[in-house]
PDB file of N, CA and C in Angstrom:
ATOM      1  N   UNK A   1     292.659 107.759 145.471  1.00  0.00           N
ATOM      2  CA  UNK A   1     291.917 107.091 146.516  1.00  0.00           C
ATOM      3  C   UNK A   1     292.505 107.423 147.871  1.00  0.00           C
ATOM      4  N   UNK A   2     293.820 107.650 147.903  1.00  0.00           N
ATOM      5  CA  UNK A   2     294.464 107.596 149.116  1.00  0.00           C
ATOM      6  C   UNK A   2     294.085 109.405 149.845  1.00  0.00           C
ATOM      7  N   UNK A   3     293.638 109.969 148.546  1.00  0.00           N
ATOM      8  CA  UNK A   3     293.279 111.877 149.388  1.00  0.00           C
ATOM      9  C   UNK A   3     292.163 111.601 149.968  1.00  0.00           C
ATOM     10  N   UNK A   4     291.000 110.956 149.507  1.00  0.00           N
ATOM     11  CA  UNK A   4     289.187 110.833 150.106  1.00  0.00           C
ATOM     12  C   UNK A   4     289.852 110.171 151.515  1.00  0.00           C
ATOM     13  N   UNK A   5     290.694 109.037 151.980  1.00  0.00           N
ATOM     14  CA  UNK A   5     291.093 109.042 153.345  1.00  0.00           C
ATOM     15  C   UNK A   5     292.327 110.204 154.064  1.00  0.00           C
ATOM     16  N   UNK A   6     292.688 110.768 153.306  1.00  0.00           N
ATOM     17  CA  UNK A   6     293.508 111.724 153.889  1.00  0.00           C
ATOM     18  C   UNK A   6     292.346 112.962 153.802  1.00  0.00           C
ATOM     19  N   UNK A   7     291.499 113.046 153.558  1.00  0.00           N
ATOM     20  CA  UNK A   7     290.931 114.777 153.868  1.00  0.00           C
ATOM     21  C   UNK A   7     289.357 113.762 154.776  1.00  0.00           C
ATOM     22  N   UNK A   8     289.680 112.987 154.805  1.00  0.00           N
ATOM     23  CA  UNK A   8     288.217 112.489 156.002  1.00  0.00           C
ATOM     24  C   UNK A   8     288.468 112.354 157.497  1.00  0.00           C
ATOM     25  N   UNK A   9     289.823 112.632 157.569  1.00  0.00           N
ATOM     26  CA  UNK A   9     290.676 112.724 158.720  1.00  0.00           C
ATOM     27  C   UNK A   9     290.770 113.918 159.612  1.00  0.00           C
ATOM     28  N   UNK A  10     290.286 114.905 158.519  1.00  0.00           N
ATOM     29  CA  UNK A  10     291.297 116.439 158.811  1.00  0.00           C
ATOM     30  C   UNK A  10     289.995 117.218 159.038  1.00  0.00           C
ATOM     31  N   UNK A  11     290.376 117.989 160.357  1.00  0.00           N
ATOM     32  CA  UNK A  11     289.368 118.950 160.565  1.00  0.00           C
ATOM     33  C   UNK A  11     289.190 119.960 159.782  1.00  0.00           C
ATOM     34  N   UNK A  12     288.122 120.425 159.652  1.00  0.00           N
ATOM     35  CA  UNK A  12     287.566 121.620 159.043  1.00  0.00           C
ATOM     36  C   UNK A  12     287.502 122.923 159.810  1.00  0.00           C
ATOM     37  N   UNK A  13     288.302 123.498 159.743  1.00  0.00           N
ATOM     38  CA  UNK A  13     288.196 124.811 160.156  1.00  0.00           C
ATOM     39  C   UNK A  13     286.899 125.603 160.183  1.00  0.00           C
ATOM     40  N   UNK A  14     287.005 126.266 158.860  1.00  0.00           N
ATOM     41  CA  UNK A  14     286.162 126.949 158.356  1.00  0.00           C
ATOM     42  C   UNK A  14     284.626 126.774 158.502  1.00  0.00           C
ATOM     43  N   UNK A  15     284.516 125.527 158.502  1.00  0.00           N
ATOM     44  CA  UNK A  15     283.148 124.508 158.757  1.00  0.00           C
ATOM     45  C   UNK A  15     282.581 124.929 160.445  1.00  0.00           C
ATOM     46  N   UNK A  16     283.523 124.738 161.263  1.00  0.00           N
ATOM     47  CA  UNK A  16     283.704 124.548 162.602  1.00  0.00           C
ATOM     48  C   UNK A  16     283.269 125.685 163.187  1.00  0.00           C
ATOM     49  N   UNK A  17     283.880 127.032 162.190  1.00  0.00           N
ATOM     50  CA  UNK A  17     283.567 128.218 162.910  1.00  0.00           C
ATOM     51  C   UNK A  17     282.299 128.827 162.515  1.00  0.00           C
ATOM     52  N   UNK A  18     282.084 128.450 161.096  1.00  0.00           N
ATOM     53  CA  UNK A  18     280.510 128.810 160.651  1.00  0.00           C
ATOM     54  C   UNK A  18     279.314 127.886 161.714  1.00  0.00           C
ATOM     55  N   UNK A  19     279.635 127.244 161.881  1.00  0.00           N
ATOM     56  CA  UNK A  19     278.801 126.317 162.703  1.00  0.00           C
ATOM     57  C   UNK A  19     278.741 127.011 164.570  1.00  0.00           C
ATOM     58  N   UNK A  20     279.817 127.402 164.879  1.00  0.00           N
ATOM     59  CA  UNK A  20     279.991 128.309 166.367  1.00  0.00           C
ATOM     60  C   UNK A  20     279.510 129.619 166.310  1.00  0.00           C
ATOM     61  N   UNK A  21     279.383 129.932 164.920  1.00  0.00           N
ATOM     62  CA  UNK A  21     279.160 131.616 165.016  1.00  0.00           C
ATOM     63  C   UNK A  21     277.514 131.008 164.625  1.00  0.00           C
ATOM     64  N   UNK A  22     277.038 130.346 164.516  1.00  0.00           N
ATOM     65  CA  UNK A  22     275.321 130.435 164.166  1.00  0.00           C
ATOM     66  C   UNK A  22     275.059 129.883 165.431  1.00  0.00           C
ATOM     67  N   UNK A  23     275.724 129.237 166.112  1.00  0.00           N
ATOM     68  CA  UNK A  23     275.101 128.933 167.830  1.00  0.00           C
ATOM     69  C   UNK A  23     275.102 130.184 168.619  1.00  0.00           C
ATOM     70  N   UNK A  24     276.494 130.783 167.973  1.00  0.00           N
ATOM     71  CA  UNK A  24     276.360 132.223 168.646  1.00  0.00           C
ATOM     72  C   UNK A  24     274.886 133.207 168.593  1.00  0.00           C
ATOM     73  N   UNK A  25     274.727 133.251 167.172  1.00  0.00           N
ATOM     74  CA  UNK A  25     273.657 134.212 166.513  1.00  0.00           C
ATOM     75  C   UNK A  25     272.290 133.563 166.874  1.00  0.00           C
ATOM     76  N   UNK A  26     272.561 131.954 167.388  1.00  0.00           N
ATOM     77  CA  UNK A  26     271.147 131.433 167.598  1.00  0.00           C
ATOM     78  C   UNK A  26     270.767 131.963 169.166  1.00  0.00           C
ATOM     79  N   UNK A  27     271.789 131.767 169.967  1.00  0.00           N
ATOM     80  CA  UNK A  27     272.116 132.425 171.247  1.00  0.00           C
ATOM     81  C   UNK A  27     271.537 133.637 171.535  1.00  0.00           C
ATOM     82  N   UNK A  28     271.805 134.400 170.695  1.00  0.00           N
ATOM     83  CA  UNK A  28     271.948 135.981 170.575  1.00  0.00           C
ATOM     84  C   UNK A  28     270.282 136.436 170.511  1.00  0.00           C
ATOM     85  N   UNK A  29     269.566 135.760 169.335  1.00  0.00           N
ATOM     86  CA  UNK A  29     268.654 135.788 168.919  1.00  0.00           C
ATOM     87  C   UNK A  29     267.463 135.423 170.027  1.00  0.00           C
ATOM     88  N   UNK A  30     267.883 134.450 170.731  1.00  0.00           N
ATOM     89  CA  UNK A  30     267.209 133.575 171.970  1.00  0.00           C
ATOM     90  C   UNK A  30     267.152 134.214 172.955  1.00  0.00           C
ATOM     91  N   UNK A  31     268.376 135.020 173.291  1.00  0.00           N
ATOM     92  CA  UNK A  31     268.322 136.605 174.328  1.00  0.00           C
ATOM     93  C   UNK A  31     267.404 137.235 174.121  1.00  0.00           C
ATOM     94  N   UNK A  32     267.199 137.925 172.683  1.00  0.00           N
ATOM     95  CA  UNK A  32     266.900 139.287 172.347  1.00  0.00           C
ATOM     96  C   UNK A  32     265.155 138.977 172.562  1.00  0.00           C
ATOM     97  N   UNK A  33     264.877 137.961 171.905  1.00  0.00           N
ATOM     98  CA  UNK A  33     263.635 137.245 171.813  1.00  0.00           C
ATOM     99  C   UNK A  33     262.986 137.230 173.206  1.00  0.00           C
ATOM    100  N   UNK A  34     263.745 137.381 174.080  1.00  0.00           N
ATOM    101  CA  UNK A  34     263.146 136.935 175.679  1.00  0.00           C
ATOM    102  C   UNK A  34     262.872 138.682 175.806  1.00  0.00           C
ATOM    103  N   UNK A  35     263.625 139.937 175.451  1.00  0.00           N
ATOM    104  CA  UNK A  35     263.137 141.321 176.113  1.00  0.00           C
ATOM    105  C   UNK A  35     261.729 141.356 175.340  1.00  0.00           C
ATOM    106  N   UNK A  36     261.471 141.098 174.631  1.00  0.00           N
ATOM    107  CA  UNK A  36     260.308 141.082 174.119  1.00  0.00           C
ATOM    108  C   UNK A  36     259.033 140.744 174.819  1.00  0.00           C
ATOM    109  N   UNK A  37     257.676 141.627 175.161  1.00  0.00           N
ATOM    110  CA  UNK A  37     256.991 141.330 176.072  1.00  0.00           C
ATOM    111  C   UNK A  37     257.467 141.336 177.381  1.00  0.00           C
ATOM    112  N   UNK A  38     256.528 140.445 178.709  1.00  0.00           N
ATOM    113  CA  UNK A  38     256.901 140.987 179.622  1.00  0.00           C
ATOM    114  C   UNK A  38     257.216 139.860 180.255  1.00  0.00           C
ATOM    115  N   UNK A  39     258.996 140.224 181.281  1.00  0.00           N
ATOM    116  CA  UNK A  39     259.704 139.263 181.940  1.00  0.00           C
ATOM    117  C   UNK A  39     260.467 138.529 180.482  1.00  0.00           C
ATOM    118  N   UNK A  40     260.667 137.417 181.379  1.00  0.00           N
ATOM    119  CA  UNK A  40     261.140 136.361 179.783  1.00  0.00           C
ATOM    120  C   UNK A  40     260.249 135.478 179.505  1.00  0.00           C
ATOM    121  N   UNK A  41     259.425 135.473 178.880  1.00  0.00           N
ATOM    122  CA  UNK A  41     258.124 134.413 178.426  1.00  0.00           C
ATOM    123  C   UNK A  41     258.584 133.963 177.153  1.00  0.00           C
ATOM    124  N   UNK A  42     259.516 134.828 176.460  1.00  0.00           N
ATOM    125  CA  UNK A  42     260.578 133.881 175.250  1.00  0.00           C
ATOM    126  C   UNK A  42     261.544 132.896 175.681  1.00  0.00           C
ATOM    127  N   UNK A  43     261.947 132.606 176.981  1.00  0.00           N
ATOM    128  CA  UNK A  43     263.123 132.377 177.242  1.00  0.00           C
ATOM    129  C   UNK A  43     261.990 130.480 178.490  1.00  0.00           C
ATOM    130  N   UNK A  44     261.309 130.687 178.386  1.00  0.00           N
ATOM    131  CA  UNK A  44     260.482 129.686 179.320  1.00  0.00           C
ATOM    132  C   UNK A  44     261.759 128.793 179.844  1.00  0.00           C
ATOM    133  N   UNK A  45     262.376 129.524 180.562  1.00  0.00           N
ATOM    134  CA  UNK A  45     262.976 128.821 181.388  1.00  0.00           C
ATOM    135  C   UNK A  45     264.368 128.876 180.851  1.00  0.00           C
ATOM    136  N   UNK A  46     265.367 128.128 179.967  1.00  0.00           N
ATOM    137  CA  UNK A  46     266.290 127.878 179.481  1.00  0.00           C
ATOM    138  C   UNK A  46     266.156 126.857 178.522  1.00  0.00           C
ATOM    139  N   UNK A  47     267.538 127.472 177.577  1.00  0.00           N
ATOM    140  CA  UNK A  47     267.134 126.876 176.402  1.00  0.00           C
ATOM    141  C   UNK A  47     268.600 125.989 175.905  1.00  0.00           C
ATOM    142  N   UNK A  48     268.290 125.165 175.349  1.00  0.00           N
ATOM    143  CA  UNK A  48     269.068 124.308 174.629  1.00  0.00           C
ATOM    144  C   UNK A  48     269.200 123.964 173.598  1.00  0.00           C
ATOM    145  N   UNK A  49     270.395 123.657 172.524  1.00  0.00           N
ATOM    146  CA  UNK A  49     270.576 122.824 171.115  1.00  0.00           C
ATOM    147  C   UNK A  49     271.648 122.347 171.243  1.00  0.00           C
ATOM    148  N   UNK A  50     271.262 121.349 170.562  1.00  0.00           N
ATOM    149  CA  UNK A  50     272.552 120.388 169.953  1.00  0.00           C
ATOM    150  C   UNK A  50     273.025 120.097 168.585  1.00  0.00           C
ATOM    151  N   UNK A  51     273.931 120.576 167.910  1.00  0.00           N
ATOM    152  CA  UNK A  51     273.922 119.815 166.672  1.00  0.00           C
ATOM    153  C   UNK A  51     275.672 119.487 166.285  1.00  0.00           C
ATOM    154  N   UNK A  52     274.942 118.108 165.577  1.00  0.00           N
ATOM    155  CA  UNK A  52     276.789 117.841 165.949  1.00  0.00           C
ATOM    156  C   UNK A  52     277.303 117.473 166.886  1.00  0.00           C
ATOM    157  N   UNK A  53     278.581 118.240 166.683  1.00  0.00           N
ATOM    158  CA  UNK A  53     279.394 118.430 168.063  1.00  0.00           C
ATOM    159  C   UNK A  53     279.743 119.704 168.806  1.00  0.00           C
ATOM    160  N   UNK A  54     278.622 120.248 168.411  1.00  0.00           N
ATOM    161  CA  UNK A  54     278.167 121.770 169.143  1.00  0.00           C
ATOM    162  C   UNK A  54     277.091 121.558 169.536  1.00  0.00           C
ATOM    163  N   UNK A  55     276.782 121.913 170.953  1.00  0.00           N
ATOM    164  CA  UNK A  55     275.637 121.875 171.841  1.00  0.00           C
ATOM    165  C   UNK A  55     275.904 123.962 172.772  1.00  0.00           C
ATOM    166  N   UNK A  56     274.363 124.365 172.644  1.00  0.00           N
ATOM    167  CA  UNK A  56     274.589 125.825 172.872  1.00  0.00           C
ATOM    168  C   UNK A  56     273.669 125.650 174.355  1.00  0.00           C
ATOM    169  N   UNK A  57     274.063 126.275 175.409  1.00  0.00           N
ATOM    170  CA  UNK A  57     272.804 126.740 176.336  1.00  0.00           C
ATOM    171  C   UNK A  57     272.483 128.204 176.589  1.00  0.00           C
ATOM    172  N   UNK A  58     271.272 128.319 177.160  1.00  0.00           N
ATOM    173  CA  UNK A  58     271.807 130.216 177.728  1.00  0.00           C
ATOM    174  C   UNK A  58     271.187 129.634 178.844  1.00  0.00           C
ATOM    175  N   UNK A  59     271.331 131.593 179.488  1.00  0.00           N
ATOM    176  CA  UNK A  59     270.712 130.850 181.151  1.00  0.00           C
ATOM    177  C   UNK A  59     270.445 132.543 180.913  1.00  0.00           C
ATOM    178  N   UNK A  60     270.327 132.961 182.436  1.00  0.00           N
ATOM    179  CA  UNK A  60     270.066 133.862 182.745  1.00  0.00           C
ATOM    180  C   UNK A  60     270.107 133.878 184.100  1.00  0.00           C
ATOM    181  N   UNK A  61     271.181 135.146 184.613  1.00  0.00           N
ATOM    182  CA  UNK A  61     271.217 134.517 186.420  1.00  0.00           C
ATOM    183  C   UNK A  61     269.686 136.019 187.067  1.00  0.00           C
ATOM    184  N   UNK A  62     269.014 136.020 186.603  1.00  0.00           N
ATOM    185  CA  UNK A  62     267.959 137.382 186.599  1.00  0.00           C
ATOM    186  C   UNK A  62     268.094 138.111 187.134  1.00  0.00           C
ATOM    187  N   UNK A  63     269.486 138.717 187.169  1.00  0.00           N
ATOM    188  CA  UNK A  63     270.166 140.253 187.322  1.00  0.00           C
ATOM    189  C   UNK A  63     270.650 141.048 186.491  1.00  0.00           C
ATOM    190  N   UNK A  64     269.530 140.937 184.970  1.00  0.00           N
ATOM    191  CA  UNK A  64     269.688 141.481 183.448  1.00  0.00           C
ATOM    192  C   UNK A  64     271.282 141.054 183.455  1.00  0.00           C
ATOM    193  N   UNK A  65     271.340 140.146 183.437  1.00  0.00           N
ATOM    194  CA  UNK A  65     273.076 139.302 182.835  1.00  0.00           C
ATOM    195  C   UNK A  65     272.365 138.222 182.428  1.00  0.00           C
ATOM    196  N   UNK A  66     272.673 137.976 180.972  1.00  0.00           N
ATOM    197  CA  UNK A  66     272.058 136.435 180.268  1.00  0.00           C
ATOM    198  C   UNK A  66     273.569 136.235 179.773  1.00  0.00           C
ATOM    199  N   UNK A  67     273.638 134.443 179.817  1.00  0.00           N
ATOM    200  CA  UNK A  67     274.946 133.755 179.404  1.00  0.00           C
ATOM    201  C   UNK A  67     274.734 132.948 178.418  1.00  0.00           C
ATOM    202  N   UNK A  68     275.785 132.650 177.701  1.00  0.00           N
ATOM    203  CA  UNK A  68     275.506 131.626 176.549  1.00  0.00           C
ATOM    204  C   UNK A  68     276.541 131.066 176.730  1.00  0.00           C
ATOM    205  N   UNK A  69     276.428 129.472 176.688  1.00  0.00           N
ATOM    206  CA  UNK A  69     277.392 128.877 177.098  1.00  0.00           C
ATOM    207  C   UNK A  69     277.753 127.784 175.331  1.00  0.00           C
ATOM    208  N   UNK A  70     278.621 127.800 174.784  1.00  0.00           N
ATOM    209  CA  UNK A  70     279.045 126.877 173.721  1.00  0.00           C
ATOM    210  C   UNK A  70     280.082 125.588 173.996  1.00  0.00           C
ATOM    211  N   UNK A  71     279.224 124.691 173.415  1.00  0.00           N
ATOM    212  CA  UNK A  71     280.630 123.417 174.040  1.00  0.00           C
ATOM    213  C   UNK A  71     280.599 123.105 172.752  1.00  0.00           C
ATOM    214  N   UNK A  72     281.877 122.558 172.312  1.00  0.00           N
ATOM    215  CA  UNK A  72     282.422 122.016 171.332  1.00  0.00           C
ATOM    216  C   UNK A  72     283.027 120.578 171.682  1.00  0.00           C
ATOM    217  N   UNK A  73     282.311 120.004 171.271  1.00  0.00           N
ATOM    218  CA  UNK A  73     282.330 118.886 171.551  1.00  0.00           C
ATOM    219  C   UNK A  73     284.061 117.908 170.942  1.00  0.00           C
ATOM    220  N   UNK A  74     283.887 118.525 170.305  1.00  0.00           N
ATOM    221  CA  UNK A  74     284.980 117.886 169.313  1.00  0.00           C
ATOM    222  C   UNK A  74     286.421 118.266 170.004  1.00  0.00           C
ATOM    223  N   UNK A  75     287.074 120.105 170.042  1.00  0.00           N
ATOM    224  CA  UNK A  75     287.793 120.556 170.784  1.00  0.00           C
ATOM    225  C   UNK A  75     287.494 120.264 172.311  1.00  0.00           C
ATOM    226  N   UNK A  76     287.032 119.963 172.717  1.00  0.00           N
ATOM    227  CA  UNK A  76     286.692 119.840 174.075  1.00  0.00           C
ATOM    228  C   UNK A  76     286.960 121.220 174.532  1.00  0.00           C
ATOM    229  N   UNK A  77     285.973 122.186 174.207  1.00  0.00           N
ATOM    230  CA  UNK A  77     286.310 123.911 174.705  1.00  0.00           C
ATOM    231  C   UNK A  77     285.071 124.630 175.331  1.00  0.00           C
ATOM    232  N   UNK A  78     284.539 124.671 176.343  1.00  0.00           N
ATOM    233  CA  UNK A  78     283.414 125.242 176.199  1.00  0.00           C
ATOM    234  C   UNK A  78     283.980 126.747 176.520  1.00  0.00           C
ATOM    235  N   UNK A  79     282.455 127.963 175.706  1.00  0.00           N
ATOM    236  CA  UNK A  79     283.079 129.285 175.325  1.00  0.00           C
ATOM    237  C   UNK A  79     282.108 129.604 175.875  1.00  0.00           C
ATOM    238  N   UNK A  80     282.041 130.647 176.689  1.00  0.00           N
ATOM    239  CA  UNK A  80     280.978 131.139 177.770  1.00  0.00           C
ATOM    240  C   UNK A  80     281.323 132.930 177.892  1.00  0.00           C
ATOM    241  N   UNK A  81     279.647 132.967 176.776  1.00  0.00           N
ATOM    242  CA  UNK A  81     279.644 134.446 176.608  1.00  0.00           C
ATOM    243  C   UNK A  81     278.297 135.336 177.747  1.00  0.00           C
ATOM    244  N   UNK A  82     278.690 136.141 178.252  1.00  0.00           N
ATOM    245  CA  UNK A  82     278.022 136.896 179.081  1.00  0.00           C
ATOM    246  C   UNK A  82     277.654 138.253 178.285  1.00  0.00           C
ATOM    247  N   UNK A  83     276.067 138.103 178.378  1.00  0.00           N
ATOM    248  CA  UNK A  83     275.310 140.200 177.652  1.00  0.00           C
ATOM    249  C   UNK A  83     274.721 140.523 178.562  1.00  0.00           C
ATOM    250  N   UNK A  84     275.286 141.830 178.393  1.00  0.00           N
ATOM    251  CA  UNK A  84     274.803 142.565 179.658  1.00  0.00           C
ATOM    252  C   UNK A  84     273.824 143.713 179.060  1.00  0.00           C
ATOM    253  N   UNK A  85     272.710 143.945 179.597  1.00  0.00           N
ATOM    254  CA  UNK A  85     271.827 144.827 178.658  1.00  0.00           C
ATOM    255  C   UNK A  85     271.080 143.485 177.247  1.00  0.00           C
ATOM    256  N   UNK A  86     270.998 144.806 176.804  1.00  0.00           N
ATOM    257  CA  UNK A  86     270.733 144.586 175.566  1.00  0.00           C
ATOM    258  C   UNK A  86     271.445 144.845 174.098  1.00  0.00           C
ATOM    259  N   UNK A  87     272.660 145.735 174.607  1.00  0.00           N
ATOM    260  CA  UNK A  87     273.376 146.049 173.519  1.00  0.00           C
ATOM    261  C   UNK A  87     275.368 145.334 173.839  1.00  0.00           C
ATOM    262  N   UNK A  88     275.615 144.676 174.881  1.00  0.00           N
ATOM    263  CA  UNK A  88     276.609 144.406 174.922  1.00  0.00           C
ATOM    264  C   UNK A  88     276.535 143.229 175.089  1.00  0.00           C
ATOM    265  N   UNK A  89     277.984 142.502 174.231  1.00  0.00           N
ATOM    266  CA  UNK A  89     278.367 140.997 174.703  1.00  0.00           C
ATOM    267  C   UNK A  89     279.863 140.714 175.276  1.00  0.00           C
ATOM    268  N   UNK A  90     280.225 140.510 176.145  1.00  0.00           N
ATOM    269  CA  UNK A  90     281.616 140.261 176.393  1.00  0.00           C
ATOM    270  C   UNK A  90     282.256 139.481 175.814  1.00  0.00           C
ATOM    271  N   UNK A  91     283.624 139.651 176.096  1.00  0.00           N
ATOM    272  CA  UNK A  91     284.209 138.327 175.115  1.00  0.00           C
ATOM    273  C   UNK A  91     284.055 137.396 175.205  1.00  0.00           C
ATOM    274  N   UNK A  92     284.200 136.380 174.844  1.00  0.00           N
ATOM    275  CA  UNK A  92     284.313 134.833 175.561  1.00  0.00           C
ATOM    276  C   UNK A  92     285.162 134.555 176.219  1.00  0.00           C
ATOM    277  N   UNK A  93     284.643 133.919 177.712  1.00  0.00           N
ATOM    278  CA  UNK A  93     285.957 133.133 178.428  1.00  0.00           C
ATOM    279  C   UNK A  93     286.057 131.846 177.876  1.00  0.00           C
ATOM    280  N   UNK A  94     287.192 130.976 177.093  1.00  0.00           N
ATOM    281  CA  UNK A  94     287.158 129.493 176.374  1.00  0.00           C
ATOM    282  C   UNK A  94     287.619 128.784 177.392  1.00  0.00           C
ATOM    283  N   UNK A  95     287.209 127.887 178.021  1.00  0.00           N
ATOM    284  CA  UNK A  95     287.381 126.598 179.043  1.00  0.00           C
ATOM    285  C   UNK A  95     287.888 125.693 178.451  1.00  0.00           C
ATOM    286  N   UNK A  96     289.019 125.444 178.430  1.00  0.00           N
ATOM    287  CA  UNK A  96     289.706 123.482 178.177  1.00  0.00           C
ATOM    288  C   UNK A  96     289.353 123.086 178.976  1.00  0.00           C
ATOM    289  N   UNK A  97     288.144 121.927 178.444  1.00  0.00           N
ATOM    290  CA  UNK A  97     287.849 121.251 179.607  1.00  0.00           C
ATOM    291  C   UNK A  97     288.522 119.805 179.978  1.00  0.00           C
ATOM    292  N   UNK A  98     289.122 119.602 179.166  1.00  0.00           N
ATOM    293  CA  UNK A  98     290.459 118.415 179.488  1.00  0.00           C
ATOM    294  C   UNK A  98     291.304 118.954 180.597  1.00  0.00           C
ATOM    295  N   UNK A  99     291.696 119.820 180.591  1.00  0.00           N
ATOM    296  CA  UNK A  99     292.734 120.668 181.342  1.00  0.00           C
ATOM    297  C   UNK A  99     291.924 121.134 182.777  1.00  0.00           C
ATOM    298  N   UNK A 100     290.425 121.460 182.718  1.00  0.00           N
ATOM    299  CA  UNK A 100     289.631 121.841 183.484  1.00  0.00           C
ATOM    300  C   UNK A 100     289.811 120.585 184.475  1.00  0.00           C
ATOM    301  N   UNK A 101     289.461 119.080 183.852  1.00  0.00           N
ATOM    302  CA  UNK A 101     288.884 118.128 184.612  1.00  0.00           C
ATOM    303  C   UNK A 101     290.024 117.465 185.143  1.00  0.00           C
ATOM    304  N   UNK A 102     291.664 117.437 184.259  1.00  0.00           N
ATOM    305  CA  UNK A 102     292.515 117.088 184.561  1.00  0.00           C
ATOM    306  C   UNK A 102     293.070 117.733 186.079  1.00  0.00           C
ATOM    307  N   UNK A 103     292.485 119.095 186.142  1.00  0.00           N
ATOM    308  CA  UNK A 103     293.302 120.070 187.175  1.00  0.00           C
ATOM    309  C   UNK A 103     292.852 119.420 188.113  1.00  0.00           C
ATOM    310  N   UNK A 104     291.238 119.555 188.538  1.00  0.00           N
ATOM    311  CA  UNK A 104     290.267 119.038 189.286  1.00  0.00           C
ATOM    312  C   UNK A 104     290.900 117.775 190.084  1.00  0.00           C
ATOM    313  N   UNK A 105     291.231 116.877 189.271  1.00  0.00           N
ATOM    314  CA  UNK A 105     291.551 115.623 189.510  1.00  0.00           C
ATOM    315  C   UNK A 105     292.872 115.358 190.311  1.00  0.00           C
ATOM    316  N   UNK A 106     293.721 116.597 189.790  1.00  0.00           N
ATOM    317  CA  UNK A 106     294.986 117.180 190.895  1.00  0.00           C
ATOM    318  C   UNK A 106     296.476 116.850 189.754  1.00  0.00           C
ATOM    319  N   UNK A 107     295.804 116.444 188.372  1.00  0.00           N
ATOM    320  CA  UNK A 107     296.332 116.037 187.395  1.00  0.00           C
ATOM    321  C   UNK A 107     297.268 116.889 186.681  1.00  0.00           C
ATOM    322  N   UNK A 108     298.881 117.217 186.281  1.00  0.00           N
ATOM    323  CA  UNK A 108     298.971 117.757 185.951  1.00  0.00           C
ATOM    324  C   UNK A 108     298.552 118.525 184.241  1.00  0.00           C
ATOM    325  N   UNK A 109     298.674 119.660 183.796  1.00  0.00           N
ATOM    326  CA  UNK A 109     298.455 119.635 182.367  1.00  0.00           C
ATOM    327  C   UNK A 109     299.420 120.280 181.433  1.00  0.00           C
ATOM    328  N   UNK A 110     299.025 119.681 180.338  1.00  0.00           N
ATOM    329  CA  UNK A 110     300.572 120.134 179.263  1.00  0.00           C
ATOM    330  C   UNK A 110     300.467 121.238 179.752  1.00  0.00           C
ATOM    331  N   UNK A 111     301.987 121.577 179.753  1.00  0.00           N
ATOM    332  CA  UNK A 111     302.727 122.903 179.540  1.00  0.00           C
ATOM    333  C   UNK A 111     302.394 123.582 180.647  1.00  0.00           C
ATOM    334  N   UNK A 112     301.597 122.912 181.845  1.00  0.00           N
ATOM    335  CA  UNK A 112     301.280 123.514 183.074  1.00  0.00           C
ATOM    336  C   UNK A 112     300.613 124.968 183.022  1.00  0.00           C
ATOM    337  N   UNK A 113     299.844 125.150 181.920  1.00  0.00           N
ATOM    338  CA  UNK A 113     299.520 126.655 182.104  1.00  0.00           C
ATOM    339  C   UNK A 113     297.750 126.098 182.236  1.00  0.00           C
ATOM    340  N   UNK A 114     296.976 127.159 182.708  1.00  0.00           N
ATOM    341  CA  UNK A 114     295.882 127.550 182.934  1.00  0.00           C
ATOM    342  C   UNK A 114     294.542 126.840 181.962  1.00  0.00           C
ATOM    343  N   UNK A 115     293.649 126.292 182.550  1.00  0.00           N
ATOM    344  CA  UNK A 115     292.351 125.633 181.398  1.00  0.00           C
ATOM    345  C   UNK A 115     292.061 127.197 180.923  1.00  0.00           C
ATOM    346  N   UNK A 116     291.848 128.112 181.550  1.00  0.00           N
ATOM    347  CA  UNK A 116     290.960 128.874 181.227  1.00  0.00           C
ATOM    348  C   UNK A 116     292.025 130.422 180.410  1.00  0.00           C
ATOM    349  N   UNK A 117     290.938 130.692 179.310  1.00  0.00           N
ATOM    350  CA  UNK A 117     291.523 132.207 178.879  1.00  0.00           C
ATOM    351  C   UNK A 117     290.105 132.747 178.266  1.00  0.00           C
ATOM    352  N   UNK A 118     290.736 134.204 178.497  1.00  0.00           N
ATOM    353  CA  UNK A 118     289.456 135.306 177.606  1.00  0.00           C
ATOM    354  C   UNK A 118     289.600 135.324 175.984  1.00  0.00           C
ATOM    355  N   UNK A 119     289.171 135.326 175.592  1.00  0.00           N
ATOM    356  CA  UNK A 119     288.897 135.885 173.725  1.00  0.00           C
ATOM    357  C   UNK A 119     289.619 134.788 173.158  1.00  0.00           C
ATOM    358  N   UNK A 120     289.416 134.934 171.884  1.00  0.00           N
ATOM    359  CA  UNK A 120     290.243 134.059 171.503  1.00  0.00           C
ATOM    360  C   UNK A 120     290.930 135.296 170.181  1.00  0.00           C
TER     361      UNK A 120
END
């Protein structure tokens, strides 16, 4: 009895990342879907999901650069991927946004290093 409260505690890895890589691919898909036809008439504007504690956006700043932005609700990380074209995606820049809002605030943060890094 005492493991069903010890593993209801514990994050799931594996879970976590299958779940980020299909926001990714939903992302991806939501891009590709917009070259299709003419302008972005797939893309009506910007798009959104939520599930969980993953919420995905894209945007598009309409200088053929579309972004996908991932927040993880749980890590508090949002991962903000930029495609350029149609055949490239950059890495992700990952945002701590604890560390983001803490800085902001003039707050210091553990270990004093940086909210922000590339790739993971």
């Amino acid at each position: 009895m005492s493991t069903a409260q010890e593993t209801h505690g514990r994050f799931d890895l594996p879970a976590a990342l299958l779940w980020a890589s299909a926001f990714v691919l939903f992302g991806l898909l939501i891009v590709q879907a917009s070259r299709l036809g003419t302008g972005n008439a797939a893309f009506a504007g910007d798009s959104a999901s939520t599930i969980g504690d993953l919420s995905a956006l894209t945007l598009s700043d309409g200088d053929e650069k579309d972004v996908l932005l991932v927040l993880d609700g749980r890590e508090q990380e949002l991962f903000v991927y930029t495609l350029q074209g149609s055949q490239r995606i950059n890495a992700p820049t990952v945002v701590n946004l604890k560390d983001a809002f803490n800085s902001a605030r003039g707050t210091p943060t553990k270990g004093g290093g940086s909210s922000q890094r590339r790739g993971r």
